[in-house]
C-alpha atoms as a PDB file:
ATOM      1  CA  UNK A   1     -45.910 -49.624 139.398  1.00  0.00           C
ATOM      2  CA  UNK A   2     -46.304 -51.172 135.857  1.00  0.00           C
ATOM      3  CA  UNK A   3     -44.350 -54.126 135.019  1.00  0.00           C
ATOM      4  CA  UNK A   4     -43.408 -54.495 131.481  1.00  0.00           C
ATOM      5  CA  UNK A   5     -43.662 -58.048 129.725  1.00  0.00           C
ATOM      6  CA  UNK A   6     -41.744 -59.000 127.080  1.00  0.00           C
ATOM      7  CA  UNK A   7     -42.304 -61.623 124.449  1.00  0.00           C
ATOM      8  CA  UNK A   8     -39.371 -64.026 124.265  1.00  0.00           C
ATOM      9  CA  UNK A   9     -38.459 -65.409 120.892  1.00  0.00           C
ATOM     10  CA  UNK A  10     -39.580 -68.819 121.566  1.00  0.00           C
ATOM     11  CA  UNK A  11     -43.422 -67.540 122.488  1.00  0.00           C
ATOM     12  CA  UNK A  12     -42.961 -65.428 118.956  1.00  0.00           C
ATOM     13  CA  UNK A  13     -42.413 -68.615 116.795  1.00  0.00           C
ATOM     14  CA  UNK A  14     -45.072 -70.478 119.007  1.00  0.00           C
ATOM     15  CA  UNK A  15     -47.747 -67.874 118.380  1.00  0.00           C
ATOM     16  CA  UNK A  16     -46.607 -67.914 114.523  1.00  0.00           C
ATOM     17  CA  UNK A  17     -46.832 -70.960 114.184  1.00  0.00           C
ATOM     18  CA  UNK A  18     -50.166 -71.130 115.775  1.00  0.00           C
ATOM     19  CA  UNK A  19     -51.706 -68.365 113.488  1.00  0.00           C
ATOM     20  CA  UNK A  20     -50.537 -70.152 110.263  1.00  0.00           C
ATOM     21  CA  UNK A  21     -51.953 -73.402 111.280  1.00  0.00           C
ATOM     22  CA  UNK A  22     -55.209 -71.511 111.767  1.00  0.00           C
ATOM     23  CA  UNK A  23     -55.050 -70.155 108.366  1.00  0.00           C
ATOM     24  CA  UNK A  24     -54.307 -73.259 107.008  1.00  0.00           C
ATOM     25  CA  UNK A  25     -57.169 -74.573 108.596  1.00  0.00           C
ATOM     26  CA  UNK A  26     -59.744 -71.808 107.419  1.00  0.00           C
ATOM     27  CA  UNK A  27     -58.636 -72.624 103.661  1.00  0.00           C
ATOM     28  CA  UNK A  28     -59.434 -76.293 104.140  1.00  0.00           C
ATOM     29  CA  UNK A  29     -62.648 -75.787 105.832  1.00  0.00           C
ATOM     30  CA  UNK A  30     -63.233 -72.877 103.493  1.00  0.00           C
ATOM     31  CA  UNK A  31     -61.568 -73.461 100.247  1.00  0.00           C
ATOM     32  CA  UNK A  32     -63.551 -70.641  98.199  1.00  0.00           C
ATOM     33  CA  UNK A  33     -62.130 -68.364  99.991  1.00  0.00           C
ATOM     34  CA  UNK A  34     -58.244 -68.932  98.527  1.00  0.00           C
ATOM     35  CA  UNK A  35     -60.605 -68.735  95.402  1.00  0.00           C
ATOM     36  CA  UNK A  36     -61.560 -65.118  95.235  1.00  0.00           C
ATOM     37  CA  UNK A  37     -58.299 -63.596  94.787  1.00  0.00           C
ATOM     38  CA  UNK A  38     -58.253 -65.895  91.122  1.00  0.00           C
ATOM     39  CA  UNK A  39     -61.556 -65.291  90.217  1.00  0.00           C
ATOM     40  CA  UNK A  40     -61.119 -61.566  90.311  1.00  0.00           C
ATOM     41  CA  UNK A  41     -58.009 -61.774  87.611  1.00  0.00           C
ATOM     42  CA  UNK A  42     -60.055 -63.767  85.703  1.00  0.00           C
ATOM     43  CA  UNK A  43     -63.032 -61.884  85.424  1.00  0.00           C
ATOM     44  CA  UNK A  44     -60.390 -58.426  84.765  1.00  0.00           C
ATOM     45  CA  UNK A  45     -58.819 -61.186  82.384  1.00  0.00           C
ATOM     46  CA  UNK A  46     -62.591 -62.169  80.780  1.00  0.00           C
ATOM     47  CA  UNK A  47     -63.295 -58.485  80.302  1.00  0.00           C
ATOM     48  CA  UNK A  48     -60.286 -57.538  78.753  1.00  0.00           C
ATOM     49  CA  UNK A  49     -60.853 -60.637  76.041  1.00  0.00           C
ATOM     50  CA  UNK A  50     -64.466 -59.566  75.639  1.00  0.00           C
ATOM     51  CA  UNK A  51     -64.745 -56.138  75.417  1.00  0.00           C
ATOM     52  CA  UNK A  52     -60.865 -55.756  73.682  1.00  0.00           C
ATOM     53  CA  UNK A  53     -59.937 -52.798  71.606  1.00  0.00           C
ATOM     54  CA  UNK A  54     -61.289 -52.909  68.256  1.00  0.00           C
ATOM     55  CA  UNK A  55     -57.902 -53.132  65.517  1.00  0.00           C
ATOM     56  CA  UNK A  56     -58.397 -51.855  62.593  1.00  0.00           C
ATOM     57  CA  UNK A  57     -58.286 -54.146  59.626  1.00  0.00           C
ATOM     58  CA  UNK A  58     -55.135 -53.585  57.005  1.00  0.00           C
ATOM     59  CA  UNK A  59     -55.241 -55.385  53.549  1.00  0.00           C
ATOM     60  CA  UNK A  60     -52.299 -57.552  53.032  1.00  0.00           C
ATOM     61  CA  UNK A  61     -50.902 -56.081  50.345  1.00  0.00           C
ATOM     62  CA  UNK A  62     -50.351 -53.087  52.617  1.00  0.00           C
ATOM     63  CA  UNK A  63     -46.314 -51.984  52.529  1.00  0.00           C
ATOM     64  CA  UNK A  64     -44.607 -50.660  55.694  1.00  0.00           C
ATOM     65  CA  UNK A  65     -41.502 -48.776  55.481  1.00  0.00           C
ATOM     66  CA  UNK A  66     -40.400 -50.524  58.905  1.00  0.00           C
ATOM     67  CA  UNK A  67     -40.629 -53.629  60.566  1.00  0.00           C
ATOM     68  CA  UNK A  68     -43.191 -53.897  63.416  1.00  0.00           C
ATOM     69  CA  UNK A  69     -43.062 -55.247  66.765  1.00  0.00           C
ATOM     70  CA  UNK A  70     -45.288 -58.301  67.827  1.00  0.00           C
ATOM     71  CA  UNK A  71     -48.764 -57.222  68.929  1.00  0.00           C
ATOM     72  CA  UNK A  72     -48.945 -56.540  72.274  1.00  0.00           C
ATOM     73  CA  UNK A  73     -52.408 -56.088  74.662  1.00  0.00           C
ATOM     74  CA  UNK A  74     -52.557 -52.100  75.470  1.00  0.00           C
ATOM     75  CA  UNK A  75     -52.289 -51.216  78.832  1.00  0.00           C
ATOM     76  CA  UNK A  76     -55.090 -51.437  80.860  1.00  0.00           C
ATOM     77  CA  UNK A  77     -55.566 -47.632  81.349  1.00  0.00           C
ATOM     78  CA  UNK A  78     -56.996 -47.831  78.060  1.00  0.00           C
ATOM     79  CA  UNK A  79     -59.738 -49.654  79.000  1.00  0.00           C
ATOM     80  CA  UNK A  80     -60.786 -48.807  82.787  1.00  0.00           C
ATOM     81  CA  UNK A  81     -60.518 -45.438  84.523  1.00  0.00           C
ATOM     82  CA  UNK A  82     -58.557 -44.940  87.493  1.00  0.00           C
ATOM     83  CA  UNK A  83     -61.901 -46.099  89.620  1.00  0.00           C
ATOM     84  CA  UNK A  84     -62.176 -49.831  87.964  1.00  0.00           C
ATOM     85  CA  UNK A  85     -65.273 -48.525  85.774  1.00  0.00           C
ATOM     86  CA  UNK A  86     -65.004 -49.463  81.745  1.00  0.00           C
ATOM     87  CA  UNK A  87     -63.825 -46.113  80.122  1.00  0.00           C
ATOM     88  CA  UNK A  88     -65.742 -44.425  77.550  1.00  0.00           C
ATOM     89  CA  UNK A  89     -62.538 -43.434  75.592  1.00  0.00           C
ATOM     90  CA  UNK A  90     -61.573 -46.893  74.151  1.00  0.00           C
ATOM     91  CA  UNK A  91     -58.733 -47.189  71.159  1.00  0.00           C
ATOM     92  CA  UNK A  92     -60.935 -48.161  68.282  1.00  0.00           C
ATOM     93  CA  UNK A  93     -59.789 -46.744  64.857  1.00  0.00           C
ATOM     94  CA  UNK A  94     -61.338 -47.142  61.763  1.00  0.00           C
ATOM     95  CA  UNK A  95     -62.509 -50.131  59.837  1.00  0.00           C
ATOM     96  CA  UNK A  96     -60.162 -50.211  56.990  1.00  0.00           C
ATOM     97  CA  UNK A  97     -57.992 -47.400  56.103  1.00  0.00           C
ATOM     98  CA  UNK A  98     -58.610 -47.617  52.478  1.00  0.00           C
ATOM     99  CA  UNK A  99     -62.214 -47.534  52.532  1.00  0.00           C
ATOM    100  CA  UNK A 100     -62.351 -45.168  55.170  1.00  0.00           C
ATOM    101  CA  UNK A 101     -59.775 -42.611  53.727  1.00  0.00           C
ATOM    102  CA  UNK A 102     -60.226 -43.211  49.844  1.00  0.00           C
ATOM    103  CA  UNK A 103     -59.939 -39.371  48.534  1.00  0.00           C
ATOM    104  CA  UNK A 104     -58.345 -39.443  44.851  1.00  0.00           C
ATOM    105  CA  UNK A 105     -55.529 -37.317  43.285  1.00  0.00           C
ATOM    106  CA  UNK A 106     -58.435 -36.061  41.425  1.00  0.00           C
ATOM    107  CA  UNK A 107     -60.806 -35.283  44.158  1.00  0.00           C
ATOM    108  CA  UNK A 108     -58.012 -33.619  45.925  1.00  0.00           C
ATOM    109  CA  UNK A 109     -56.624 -31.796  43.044  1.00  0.00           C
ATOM    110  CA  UNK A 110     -60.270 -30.022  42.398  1.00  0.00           C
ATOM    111  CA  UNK A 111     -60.629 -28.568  46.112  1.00  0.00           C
ATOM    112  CA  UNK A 112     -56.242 -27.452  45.565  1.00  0.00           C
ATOM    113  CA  UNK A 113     -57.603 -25.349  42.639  1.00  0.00           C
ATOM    114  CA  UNK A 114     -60.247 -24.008  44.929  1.00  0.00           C
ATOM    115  CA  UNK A 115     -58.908 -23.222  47.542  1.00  0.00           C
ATOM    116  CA  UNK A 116     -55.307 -22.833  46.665  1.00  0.00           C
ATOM    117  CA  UNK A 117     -52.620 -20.349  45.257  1.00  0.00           C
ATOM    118  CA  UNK A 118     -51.250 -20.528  41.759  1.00  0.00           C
ATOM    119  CA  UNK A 119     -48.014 -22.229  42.024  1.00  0.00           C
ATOM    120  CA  UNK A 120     -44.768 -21.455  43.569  1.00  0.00           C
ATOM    121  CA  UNK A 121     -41.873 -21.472  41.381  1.00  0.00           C
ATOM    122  CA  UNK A 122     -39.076 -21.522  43.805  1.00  0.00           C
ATOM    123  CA  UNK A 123     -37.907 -20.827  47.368  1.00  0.00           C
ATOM    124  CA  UNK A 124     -37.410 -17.408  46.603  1.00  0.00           C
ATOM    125  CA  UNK A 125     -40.970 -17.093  44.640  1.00  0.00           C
ATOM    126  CA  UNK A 126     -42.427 -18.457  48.064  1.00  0.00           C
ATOM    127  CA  UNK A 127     -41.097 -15.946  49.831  1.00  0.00           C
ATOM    128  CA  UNK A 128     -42.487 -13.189  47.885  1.00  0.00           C
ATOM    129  CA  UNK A 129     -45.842 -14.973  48.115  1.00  0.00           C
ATOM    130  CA  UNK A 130     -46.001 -14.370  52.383  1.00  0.00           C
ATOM    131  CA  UNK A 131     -49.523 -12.764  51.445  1.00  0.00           C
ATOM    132  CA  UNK A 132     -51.345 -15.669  50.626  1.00  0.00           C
ATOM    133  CA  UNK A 133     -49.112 -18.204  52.182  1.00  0.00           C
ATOM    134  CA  UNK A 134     -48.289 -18.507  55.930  1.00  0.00           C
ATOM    135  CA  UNK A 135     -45.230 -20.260  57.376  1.00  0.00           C
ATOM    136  CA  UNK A 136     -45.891 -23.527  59.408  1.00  0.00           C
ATOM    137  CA  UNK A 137     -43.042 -24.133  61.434  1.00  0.00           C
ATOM    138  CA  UNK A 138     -42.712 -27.707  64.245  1.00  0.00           C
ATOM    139  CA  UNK A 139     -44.562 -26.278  67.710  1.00  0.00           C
ATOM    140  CA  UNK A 140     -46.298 -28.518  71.001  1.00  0.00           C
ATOM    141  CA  UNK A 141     -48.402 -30.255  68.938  1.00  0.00           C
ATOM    142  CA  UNK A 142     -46.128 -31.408  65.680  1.00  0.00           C
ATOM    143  CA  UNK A 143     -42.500 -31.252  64.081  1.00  0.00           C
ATOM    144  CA  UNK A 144     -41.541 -30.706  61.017  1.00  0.00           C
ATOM    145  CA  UNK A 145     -39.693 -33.904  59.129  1.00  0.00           C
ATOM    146  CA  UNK A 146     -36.814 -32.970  57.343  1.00  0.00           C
ATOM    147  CA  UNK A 147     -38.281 -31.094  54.083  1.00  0.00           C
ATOM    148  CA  UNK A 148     -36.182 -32.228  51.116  1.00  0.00           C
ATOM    149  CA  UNK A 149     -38.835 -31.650  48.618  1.00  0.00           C
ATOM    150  CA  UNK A 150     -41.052 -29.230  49.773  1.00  0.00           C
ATOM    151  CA  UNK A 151     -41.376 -25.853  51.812  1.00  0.00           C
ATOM    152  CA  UNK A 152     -42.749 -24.923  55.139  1.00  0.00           C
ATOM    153  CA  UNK A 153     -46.255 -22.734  53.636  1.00  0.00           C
ATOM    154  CA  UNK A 154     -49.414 -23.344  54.053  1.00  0.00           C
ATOM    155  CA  UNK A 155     -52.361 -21.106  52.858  1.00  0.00           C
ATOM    156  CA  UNK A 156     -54.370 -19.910  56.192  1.00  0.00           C
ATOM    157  CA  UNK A 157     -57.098 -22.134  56.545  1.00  0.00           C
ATOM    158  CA  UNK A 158     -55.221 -25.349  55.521  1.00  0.00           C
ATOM    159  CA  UNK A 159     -52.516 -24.499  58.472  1.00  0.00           C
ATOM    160  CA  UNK A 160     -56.156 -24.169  60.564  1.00  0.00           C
ATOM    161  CA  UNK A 161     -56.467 -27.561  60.002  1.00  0.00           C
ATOM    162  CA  UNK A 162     -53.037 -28.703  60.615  1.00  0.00           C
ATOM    163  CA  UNK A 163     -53.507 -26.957  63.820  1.00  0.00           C
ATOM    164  CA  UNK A 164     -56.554 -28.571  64.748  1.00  0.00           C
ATOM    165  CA  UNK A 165     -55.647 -32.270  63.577  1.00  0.00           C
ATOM    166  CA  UNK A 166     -52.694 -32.436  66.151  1.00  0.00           C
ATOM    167  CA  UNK A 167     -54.290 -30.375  68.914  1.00  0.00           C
ATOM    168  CA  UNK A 168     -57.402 -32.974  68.151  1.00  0.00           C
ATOM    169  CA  UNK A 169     -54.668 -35.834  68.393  1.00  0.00           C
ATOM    170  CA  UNK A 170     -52.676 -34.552  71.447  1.00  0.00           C
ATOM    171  CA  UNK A 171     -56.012 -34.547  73.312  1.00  0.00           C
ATOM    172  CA  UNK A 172     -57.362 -37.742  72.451  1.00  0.00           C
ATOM    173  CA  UNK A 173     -53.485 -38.890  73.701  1.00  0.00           C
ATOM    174  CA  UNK A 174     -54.881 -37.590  76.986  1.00  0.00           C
ATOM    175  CA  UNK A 175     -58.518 -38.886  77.190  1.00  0.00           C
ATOM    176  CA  UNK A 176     -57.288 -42.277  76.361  1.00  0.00           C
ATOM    177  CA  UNK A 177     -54.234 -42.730  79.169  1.00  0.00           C
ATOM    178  CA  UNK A 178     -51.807 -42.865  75.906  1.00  0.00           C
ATOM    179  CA  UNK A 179     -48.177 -40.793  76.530  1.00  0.00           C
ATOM    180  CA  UNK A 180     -47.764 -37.778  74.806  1.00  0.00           C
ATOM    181  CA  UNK A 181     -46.122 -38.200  71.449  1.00  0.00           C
ATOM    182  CA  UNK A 182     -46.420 -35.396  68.769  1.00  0.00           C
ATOM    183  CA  UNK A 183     -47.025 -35.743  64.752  1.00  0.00           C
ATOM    184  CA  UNK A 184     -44.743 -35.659  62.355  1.00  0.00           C
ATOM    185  CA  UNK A 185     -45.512 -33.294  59.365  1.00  0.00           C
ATOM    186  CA  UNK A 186     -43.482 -35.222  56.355  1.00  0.00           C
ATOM    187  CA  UNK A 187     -44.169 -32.808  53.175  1.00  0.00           C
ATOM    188  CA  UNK A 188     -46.043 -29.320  52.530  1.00  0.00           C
ATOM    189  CA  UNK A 189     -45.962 -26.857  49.824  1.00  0.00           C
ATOM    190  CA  UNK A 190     -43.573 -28.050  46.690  1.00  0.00           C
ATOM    191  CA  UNK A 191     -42.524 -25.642  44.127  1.00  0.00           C
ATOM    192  CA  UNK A 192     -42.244 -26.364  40.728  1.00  0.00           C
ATOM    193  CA  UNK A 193     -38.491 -26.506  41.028  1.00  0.00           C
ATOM    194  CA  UNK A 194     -39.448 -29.530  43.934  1.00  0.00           C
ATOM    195  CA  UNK A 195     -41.771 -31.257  41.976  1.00  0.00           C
ATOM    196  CA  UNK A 196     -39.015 -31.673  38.759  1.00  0.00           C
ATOM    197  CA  UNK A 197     -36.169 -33.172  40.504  1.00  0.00           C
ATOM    198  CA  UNK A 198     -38.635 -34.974  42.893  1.00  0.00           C
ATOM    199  CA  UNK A 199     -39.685 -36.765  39.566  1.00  0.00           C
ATOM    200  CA  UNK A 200     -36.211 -37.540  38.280  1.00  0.00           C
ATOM    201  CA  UNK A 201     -36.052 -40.227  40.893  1.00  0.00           C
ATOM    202  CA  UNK A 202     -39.744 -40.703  41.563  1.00  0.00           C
ATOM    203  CA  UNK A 203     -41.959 -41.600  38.422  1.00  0.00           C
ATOM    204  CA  UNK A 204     -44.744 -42.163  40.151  1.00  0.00           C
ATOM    205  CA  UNK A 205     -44.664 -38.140  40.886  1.00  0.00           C
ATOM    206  CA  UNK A 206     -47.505 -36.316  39.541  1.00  0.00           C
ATOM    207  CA  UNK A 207     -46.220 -33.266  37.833  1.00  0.00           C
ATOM    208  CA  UNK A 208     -49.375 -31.715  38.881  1.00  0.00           C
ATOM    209  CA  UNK A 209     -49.442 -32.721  42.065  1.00  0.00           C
ATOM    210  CA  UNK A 210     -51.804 -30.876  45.131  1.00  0.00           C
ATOM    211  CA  UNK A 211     -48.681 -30.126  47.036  1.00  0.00           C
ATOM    212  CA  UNK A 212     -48.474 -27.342  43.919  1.00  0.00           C
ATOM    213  CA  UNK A 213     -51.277 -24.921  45.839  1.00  0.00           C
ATOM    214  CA  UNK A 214     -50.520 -24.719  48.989  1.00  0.00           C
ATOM    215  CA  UNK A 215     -53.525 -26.695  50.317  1.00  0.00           C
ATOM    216  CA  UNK A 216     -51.805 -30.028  50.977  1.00  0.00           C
ATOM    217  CA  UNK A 217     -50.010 -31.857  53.550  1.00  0.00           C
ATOM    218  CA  UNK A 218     -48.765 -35.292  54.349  1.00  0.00           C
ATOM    219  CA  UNK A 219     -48.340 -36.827  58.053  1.00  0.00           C
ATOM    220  CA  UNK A 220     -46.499 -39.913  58.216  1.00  0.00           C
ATOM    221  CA  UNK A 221     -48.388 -42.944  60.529  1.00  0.00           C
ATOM    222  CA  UNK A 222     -44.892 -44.961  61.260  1.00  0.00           C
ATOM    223  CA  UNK A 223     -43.259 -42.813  63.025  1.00  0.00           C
ATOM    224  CA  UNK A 224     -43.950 -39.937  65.844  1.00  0.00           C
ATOM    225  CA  UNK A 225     -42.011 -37.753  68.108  1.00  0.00           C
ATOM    226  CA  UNK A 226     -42.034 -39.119  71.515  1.00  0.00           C
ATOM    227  CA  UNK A 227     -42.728 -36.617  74.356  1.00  0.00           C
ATOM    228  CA  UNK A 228     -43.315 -38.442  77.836  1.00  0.00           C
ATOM    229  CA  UNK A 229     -42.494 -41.565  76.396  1.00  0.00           C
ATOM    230  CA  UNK A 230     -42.272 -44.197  73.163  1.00  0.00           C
ATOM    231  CA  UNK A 231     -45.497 -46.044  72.435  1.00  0.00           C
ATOM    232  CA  UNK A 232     -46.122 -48.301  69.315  1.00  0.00           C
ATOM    233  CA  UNK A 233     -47.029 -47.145  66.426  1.00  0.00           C
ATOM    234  CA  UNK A 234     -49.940 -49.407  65.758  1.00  0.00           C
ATOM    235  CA  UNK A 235     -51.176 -47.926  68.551  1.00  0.00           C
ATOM    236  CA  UNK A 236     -50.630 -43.923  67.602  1.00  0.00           C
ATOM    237  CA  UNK A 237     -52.026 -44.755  64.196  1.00  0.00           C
ATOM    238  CA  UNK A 238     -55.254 -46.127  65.132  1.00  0.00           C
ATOM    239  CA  UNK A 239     -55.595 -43.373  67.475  1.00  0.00           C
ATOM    240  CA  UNK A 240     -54.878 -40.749  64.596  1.00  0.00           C
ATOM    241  CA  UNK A 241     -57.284 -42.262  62.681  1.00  0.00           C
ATOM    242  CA  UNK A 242     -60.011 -41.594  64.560  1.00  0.00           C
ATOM    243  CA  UNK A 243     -58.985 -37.971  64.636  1.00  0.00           C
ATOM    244  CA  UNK A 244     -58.815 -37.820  60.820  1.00  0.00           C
ATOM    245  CA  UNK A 245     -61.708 -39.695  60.620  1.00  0.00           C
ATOM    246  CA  UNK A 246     -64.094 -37.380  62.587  1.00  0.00           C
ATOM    247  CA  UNK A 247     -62.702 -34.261  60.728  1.00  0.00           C
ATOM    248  CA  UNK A 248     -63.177 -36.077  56.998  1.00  0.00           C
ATOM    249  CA  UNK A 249     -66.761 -36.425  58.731  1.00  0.00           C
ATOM    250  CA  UNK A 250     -67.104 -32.558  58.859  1.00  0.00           C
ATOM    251  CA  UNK A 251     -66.466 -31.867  55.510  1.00  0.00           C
ATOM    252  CA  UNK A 252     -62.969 -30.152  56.483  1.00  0.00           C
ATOM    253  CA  UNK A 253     -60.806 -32.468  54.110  1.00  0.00           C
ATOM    254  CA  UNK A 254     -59.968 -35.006  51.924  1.00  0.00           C
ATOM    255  CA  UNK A 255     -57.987 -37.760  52.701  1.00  0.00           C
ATOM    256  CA  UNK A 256     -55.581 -40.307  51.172  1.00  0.00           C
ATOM    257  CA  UNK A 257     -53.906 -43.281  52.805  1.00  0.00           C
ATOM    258  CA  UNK A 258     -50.846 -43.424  51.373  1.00  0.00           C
ATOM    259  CA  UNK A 259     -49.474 -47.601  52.079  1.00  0.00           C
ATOM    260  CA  UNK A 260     -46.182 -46.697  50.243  1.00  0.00           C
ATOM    261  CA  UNK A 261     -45.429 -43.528  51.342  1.00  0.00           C
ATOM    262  CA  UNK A 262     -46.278 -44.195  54.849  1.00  0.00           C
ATOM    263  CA  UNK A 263     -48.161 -41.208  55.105  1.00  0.00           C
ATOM    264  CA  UNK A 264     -52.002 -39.584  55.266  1.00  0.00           C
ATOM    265  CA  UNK A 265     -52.111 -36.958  52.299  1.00  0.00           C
ATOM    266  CA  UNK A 266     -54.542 -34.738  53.389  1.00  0.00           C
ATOM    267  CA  UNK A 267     -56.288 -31.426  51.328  1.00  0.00           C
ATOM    268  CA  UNK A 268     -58.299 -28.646  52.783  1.00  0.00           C
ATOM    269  CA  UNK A 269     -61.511 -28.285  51.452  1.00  0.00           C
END
């Protein structure tokens, strides 16, 4: 026959208070013990300061069209995979933007007449034109802005490299840990009609502008279209620049940062 024993609740706090007097004991014979536990956040906190993302320099006569937020440290899956090891897809953008995206009007104008179509007159010309211009409409990877000025056509291969930017840019979203957030495509093909009242308000308008040929694009930097979730802009731009950077690399395009505009303008080559 078994005979069950039960702890009462006085021999509970007894034994408690036993074990924590023990422990207290261990740290005072032991003290680096209590230690470990800090100097595991600091060295975490050491290689964060060390090894920190590299943030692209901005000249200070750089505009933006909104206010930003105080910089904050990225999260830490940007740094260390889900195993604790440094990760080899680190936020580092580019340099400078202006140095590293310097592309002319002129430059850009010379590979629009290239590669381009003659320009559009009007909405109704572009229509006609669906043989040498394809539509580009907002899909997984982008949206569309609100086109006041300008017309969803591309020619073929400069809608190729729309493509490619933002599947490039959705996928480096994903190697670095970063929530999904899509580009926003902020101004296409103008027609001649678009490029006359655009300068009525805007001087700075070029009347021949590389928007004309169908071979240009613009995709603004301050703002995105959240998918999973909001992240800062800062953060989204550095990571398109790296994307923009590699294809400039490969001879695919030219670039322009645009500070007032808030915008890349970008030509197929």
């Amino acid at each position: 026959m078994k005979i069950k024993y039960r702890i009462t609740k006085n021999q509970f706090l007894i034994g408690f208070i036993a074990v924590t007097l023990l422990l207290a004991l261990v740290r005072l014979i032991f003290p680096s013990v209590a230690g470990k536990g800090y100097a595991v956040q600091k060295s975490v906190h050491d290689t964060i300061q060390e090894d920190s993302v590299n943030i692209p320099s901005e000249p200070a006569d750089t505009i933006r069209t909104e206010p930003q937020p105080a910089l904050a440290l990225p999260q830490l899956s940007h740094f260390f995979n889900t195993d604790g090891t440094l990760s080899k897809h680190r936020i580092t953008g580019v340099r400078d933007y202006d140095e590293s995206f310097p592309d002319s009007q002129s430059l850009q104008l010379a590979a629009a007449l290239k590669y381009g179509v003659r320009p559009v007159i009007d909405r109704a010309d572009a229509e006609k034109r669906k043989g040498e211009l394809v539509y580009v409409g907002s899909n997984p990877f982008f949206d569309m802005k609100r086109l006041n000025n300008s017309v969803p056509y591309l020619v073929p291969r400069a809608a190729i490299l729309l493509q490619d930017i933002a599947r490039n840019f959705m996928d480096s979203l994903q190697m670095k840990g970063v929530p999904l957030n899509k580009l926003l495509v902020s101004s296409i093909l103008r027609t001649k009609e678009d490029v006359q009242r655009l300068r009525q308000h805007n001087h700075n308008a070029t009347e021949n502008s590389c928007h004309l040929y169908g071979t240009t694009f613009d995709i603004a930097y301050n703002k995105y279209g959240s998918i999973t979730r909001p992240v800062r802009d800062d953060t989204l731009k550095w990571i398109l620049s790296e994307v923009l950077n590699d294809i400039r690399r490969q001879g695919r395009c030219y670039i322009k940062h645009e500070k007032r505009q808030g915008c890349f303008h970008i030509t197929v080559r």
